[in-house]
PDB file of N, CA and C in Angstrom:
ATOM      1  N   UNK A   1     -12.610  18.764  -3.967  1.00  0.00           N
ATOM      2  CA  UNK A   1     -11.665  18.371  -4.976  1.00  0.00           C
ATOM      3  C   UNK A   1     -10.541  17.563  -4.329  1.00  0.00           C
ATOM      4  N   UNK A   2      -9.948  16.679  -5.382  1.00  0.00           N
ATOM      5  CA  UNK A   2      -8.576  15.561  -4.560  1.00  0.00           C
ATOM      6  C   UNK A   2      -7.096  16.482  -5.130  1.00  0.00           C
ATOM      7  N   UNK A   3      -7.273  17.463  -4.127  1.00  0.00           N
ATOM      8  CA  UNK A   3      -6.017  17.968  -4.558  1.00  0.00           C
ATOM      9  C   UNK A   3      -4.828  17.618  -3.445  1.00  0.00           C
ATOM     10  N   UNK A   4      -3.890  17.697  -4.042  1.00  0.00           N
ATOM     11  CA  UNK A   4      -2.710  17.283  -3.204  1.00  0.00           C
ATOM     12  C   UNK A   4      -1.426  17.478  -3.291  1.00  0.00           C
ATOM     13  N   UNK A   5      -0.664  17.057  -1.798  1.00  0.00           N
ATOM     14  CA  UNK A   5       0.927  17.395  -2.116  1.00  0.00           C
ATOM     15  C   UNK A   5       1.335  16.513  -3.691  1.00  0.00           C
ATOM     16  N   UNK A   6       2.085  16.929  -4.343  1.00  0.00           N
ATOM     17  CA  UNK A   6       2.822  16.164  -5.329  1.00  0.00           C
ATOM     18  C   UNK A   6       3.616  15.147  -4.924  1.00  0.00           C
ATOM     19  N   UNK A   7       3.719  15.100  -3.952  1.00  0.00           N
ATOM     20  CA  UNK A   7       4.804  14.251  -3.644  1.00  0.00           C
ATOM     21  C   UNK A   7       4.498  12.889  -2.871  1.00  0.00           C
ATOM     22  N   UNK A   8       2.567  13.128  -2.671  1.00  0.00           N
ATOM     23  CA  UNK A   8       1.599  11.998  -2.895  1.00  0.00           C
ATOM     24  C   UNK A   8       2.030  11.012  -4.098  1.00  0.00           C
ATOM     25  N   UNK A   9       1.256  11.949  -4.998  1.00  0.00           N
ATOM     26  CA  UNK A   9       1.521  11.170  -6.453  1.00  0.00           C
ATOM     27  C   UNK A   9       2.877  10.302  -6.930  1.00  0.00           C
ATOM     28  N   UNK A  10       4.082  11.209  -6.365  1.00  0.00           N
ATOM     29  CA  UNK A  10       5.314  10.658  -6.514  1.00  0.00           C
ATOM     30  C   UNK A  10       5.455   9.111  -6.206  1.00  0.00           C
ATOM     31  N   UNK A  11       4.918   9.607  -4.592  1.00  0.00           N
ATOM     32  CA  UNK A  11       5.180   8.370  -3.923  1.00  0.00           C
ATOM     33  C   UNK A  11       4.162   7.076  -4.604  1.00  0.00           C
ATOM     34  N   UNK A  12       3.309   7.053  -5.137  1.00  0.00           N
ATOM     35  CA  UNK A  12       1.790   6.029  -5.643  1.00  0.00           C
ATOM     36  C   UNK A  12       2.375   5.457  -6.553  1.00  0.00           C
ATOM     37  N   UNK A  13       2.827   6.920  -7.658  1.00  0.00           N
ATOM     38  CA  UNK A  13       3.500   6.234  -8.751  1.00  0.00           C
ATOM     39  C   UNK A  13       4.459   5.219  -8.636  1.00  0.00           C
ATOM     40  N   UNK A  14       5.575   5.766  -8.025  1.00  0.00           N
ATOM     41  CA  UNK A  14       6.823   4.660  -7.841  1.00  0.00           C
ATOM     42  C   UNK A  14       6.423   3.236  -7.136  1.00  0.00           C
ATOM     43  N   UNK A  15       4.848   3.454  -6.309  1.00  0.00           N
ATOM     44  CA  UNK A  15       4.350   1.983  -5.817  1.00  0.00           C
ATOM     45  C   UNK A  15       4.353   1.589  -6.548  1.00  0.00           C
ATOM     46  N   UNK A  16       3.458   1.766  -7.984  1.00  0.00           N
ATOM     47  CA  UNK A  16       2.972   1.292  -8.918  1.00  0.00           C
ATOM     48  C   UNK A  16       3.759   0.658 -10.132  1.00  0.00           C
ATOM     49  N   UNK A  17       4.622   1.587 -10.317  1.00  0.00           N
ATOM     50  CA  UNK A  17       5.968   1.097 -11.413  1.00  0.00           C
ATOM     51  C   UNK A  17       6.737  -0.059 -10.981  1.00  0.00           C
ATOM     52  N   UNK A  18       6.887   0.143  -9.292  1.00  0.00           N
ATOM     53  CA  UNK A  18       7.640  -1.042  -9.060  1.00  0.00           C
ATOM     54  C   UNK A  18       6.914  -2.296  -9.110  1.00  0.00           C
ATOM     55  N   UNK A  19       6.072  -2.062  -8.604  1.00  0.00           N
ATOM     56  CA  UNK A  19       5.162  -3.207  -9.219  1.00  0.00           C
ATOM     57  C   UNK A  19       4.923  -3.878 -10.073  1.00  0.00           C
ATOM     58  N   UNK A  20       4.703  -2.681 -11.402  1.00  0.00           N
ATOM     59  CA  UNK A  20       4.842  -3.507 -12.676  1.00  0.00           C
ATOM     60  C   UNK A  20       5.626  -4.115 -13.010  1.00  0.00           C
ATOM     61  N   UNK A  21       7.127  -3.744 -12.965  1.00  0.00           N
ATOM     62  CA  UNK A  21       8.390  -4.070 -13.348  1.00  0.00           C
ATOM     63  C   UNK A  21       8.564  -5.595 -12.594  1.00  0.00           C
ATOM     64  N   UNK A  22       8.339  -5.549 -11.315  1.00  0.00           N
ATOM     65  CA  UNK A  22       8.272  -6.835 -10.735  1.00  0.00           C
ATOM     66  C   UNK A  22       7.596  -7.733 -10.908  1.00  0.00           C
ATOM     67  N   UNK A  23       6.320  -7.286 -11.562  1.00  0.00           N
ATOM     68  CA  UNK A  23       5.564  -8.690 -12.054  1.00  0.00           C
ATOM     69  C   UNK A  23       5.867  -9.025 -13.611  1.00  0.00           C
ATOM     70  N   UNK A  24       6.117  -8.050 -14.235  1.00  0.00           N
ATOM     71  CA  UNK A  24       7.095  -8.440 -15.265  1.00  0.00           C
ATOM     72  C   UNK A  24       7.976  -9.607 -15.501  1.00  0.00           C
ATOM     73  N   UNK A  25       8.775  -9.289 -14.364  1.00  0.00           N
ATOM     74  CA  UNK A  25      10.140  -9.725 -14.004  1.00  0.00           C
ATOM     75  C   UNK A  25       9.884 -11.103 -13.630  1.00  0.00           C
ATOM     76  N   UNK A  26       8.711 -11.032 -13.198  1.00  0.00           N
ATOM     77  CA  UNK A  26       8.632 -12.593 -11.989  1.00  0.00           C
ATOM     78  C   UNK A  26       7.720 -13.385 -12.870  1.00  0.00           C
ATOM     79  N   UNK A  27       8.429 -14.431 -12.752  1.00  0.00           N
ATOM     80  CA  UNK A  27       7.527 -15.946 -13.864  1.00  0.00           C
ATOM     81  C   UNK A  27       5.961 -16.602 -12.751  1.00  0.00           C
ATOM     82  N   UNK A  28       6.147 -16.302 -11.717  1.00  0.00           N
ATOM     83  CA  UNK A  28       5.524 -16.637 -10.912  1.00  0.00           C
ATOM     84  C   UNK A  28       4.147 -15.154 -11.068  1.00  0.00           C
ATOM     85  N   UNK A  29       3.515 -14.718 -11.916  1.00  0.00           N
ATOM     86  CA  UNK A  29       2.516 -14.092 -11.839  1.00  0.00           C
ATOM     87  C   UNK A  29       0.868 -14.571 -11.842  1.00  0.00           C
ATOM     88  N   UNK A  30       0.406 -14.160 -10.256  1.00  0.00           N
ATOM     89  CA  UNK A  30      -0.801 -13.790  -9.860  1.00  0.00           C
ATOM     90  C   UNK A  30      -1.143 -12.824  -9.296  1.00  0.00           C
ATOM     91  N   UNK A  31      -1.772 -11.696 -10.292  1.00  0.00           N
ATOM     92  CA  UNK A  31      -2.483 -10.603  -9.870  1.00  0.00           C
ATOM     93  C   UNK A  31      -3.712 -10.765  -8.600  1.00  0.00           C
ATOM     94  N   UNK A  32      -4.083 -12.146  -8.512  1.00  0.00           N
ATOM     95  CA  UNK A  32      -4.939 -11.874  -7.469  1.00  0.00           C
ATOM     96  C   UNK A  32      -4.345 -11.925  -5.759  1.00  0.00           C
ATOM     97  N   UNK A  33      -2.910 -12.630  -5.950  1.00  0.00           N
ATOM     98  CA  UNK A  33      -2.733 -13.003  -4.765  1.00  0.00           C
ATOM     99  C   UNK A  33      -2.100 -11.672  -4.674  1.00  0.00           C
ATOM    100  N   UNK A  34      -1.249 -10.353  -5.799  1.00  0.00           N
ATOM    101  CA  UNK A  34      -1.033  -9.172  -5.329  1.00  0.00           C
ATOM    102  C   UNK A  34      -1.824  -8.469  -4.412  1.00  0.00           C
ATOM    103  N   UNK A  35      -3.300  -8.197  -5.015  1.00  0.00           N
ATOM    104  CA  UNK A  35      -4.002  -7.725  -4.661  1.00  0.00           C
ATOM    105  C   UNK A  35      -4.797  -8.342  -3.458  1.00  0.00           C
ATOM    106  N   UNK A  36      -4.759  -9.373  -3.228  1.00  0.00           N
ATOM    107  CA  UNK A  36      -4.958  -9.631  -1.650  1.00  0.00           C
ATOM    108  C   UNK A  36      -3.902  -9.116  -0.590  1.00  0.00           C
ATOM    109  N   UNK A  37      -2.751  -9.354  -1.005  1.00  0.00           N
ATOM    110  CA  UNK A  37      -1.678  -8.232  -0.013  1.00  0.00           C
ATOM    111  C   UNK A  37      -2.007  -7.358   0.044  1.00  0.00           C
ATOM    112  N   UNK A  38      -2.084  -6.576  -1.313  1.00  0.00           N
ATOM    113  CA  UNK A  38      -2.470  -5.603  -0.928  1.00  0.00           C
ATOM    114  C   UNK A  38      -3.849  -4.918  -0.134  1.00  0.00           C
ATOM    115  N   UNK A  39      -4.511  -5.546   0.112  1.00  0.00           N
ATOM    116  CA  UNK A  39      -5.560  -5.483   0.314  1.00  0.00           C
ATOM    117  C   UNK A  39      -5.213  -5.482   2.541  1.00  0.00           C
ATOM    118  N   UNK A  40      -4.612  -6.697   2.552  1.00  0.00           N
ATOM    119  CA  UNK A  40      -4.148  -7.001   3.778  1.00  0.00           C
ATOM    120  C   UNK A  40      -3.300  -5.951   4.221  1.00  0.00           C
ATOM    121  N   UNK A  41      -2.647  -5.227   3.575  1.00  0.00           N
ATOM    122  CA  UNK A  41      -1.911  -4.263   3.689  1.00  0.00           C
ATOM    123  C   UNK A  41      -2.448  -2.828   4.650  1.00  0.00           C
ATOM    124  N   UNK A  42      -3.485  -2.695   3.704  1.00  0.00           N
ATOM    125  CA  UNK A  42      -4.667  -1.437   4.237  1.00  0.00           C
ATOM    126  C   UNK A  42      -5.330  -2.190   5.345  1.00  0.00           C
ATOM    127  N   UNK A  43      -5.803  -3.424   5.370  1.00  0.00           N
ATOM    128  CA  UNK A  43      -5.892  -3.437   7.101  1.00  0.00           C
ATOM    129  C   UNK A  43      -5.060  -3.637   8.002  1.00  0.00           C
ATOM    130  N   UNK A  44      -4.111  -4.322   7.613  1.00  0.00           N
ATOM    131  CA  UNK A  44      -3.068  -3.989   8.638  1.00  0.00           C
ATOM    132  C   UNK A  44      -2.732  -2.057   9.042  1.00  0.00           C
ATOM    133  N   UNK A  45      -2.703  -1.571   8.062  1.00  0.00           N
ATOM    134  CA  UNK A  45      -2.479   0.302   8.299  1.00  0.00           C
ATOM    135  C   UNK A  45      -4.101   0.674   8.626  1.00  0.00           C
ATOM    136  N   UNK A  46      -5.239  -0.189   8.881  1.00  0.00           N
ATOM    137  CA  UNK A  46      -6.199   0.347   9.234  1.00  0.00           C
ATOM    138  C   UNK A  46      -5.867   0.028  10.998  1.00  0.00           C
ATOM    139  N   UNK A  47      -5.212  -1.155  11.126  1.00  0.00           N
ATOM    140  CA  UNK A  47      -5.024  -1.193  12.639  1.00  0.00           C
ATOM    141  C   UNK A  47      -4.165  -0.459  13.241  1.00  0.00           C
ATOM    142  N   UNK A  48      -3.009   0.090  12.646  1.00  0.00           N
ATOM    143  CA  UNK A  48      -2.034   1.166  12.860  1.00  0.00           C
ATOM    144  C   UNK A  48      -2.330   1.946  13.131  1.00  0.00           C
ATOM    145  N   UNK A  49      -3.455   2.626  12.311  1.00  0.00           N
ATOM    146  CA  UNK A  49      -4.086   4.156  12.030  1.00  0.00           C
ATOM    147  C   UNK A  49      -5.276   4.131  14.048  1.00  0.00           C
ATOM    148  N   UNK A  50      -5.775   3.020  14.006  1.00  0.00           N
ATOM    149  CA  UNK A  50      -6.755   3.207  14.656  1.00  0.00           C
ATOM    150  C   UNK A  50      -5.817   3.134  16.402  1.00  0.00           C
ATOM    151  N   UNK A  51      -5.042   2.757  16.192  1.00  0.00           N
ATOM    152  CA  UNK A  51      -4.410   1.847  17.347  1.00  0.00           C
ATOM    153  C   UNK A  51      -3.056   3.255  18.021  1.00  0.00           C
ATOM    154  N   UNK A  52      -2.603   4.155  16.861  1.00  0.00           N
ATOM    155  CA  UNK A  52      -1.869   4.946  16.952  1.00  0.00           C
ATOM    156  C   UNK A  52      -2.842   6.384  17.198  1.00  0.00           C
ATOM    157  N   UNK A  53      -4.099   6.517  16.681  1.00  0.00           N
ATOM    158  CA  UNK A  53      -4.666   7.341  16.956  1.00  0.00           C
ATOM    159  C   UNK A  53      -5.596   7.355  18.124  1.00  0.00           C
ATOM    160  N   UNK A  54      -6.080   6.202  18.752  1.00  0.00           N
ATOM    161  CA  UNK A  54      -6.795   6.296  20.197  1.00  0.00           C
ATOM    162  C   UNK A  54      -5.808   6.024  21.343  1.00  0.00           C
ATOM    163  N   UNK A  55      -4.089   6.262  21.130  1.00  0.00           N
ATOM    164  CA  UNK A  55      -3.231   6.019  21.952  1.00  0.00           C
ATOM    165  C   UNK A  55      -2.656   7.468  21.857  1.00  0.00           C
ATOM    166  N   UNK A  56      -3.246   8.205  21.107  1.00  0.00           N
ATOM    167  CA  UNK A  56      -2.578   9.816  21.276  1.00  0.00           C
ATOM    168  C   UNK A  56      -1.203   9.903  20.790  1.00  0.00           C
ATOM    169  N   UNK A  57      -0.619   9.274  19.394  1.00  0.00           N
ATOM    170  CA  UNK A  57       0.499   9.293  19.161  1.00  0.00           C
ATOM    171  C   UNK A  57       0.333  10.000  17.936  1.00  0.00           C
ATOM    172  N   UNK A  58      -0.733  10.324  17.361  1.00  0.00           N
ATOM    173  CA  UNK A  58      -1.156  10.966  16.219  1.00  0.00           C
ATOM    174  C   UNK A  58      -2.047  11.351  15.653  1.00  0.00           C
ATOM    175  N   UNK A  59      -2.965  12.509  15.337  1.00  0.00           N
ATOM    176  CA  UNK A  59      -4.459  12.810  15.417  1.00  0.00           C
ATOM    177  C   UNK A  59      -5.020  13.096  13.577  1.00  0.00           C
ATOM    178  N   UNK A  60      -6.227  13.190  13.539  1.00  0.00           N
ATOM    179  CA  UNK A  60      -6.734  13.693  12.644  1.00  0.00           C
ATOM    180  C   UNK A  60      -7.866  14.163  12.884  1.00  0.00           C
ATOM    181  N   UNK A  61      -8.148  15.436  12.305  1.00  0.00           N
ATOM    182  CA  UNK A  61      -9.903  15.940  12.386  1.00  0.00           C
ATOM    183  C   UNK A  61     -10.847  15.170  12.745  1.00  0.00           C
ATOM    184  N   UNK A  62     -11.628  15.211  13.150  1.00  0.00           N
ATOM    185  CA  UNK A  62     -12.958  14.093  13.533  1.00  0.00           C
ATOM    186  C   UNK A  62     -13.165  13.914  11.419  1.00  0.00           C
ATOM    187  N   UNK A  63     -13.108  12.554  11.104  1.00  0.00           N
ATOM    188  CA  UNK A  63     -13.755  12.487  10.097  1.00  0.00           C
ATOM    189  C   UNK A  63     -12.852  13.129   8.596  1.00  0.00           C
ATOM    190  N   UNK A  64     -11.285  12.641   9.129  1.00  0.00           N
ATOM    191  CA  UNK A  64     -10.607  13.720   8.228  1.00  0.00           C
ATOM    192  C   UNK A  64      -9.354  12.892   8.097  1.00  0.00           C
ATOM    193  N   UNK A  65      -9.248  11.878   7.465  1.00  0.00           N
ATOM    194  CA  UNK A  65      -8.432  10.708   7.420  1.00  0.00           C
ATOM    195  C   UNK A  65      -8.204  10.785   6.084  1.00  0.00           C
ATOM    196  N   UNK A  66      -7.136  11.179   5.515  1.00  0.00           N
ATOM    197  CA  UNK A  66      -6.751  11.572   4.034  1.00  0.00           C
ATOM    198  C   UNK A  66      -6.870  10.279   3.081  1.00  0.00           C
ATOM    199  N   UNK A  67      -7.318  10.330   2.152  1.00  0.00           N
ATOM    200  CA  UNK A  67      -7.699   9.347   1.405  1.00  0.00           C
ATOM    201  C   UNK A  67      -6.162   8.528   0.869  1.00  0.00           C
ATOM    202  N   UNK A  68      -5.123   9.431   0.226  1.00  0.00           N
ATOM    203  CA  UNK A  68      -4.591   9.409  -0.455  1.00  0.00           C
ATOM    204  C   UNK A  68      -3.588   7.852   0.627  1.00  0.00           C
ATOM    205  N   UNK A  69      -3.704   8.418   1.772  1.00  0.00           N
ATOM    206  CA  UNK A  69      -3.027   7.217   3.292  1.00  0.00           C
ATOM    207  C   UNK A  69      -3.187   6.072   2.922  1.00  0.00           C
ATOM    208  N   UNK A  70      -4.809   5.922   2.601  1.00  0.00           N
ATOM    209  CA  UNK A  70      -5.030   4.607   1.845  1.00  0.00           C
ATOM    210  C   UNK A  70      -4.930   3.910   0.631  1.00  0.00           C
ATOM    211  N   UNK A  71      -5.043   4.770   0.161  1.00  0.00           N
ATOM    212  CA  UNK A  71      -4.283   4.468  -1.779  1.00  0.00           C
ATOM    213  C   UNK A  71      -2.640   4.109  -1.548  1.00  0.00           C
ATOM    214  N   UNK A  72      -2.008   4.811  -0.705  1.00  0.00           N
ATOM    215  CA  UNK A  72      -0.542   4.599  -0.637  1.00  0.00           C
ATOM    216  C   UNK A  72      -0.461   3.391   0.404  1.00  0.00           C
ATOM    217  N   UNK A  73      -0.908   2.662   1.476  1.00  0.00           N
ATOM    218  CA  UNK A  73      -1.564   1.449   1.911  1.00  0.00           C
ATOM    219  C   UNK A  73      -1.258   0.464   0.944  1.00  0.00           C
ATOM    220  N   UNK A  74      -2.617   0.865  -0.117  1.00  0.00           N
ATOM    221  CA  UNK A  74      -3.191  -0.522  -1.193  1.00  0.00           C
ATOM    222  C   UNK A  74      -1.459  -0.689  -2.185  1.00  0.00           C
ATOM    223  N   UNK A  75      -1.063   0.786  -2.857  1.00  0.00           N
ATOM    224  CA  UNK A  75      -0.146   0.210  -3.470  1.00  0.00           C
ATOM    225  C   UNK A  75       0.977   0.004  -3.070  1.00  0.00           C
ATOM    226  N   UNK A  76       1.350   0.169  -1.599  1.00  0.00           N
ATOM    227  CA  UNK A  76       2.915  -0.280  -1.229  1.00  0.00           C
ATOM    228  C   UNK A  76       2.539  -1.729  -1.127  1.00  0.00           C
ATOM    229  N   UNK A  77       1.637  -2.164  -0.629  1.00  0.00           N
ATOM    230  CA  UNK A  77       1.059  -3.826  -0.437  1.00  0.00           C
ATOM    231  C   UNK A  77       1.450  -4.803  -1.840  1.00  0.00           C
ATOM    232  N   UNK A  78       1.421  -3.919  -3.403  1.00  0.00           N
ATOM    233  CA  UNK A  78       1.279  -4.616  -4.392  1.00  0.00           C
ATOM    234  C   UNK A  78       2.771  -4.981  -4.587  1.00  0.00           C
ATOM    235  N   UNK A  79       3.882  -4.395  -4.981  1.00  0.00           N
ATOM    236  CA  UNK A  79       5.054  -5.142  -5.199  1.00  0.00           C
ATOM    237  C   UNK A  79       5.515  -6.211  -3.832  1.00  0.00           C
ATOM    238  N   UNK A  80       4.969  -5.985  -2.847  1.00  0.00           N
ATOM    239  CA  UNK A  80       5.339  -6.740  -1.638  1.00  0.00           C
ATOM    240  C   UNK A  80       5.167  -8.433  -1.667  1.00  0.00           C
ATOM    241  N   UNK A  81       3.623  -8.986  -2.428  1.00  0.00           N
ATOM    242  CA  UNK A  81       4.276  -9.817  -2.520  1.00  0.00           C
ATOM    243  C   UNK A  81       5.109 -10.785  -4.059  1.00  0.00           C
ATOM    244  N   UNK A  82       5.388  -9.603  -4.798  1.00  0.00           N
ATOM    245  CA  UNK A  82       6.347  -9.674  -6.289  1.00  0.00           C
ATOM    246  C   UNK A  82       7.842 -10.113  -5.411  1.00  0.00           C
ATOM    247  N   UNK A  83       7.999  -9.528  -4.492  1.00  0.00           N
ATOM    248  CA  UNK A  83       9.256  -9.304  -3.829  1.00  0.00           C
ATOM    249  C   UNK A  83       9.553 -10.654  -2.839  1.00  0.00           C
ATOM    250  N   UNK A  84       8.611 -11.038  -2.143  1.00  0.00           N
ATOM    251  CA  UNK A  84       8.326 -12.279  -1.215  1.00  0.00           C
ATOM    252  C   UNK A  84       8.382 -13.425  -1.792  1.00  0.00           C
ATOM    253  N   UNK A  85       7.246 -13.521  -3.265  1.00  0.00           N
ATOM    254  CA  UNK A  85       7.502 -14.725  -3.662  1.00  0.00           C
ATOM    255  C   UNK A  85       8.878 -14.925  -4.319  1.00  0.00           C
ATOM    256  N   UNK A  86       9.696 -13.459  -4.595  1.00  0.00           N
ATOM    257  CA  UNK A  86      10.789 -14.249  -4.993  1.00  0.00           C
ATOM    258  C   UNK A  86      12.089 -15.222  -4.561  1.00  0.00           C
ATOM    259  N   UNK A  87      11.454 -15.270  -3.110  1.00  0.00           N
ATOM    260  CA  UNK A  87      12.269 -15.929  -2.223  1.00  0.00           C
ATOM    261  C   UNK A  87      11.966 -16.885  -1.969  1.00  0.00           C
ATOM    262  N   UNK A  88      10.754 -17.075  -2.190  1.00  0.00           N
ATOM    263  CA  UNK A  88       9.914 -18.209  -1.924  1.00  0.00           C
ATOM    264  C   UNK A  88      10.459 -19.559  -2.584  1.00  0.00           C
ATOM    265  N   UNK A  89      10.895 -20.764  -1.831  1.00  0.00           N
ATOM    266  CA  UNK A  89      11.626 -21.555  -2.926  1.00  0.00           C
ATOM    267  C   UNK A  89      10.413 -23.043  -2.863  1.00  0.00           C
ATOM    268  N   UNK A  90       9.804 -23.657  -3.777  1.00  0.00           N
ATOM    269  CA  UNK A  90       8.941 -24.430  -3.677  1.00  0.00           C
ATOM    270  C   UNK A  90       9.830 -25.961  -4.428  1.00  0.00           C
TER     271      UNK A  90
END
């Protein structure tokens, strides 16, 4: 079962809201280029994860890499670039 701290969920949600609100907000909306950040996001924290864990700075079970790490990955990635392009001056 995907049971979990609450404070998982907390954290996903508020990825997620901010997100919305920001693409809302922003005249400049493409959901695909979100979701390629985000996407870039989780490999960038896949190189973290791998790079911090065969350097002994942080372990997990053989085979025991919490899912939820990566869901919170994909959606901190999504308002990121709502937030970037708004600086972006073309």
């Amino acid at each position: 079962m995907l049971l979990i701290d609450i404070a998982w969920y907390i954290m996903i949600l508020g990825f997620v809201v901010a997100w919305l609100i920001l693409y809302k907000l922003n005249k400049k909306n493409d959901i695909k280029k979100d979701l390629v950040t985000g996407f870039l996001v989780v490999f960038i924290g896949v190189v973290v994860e791998i790079y911090a864990v065969s350097n002994g700075m942080w372990n997990y079970t053989a085979g025991n890499w919490p899912w939820q790490l990566w869901v919170s990955y994909f959606v901190s990635g999504l308002p990121f670039y709502q937030i970037v392009s708004r600086f972006i001056v073309k």
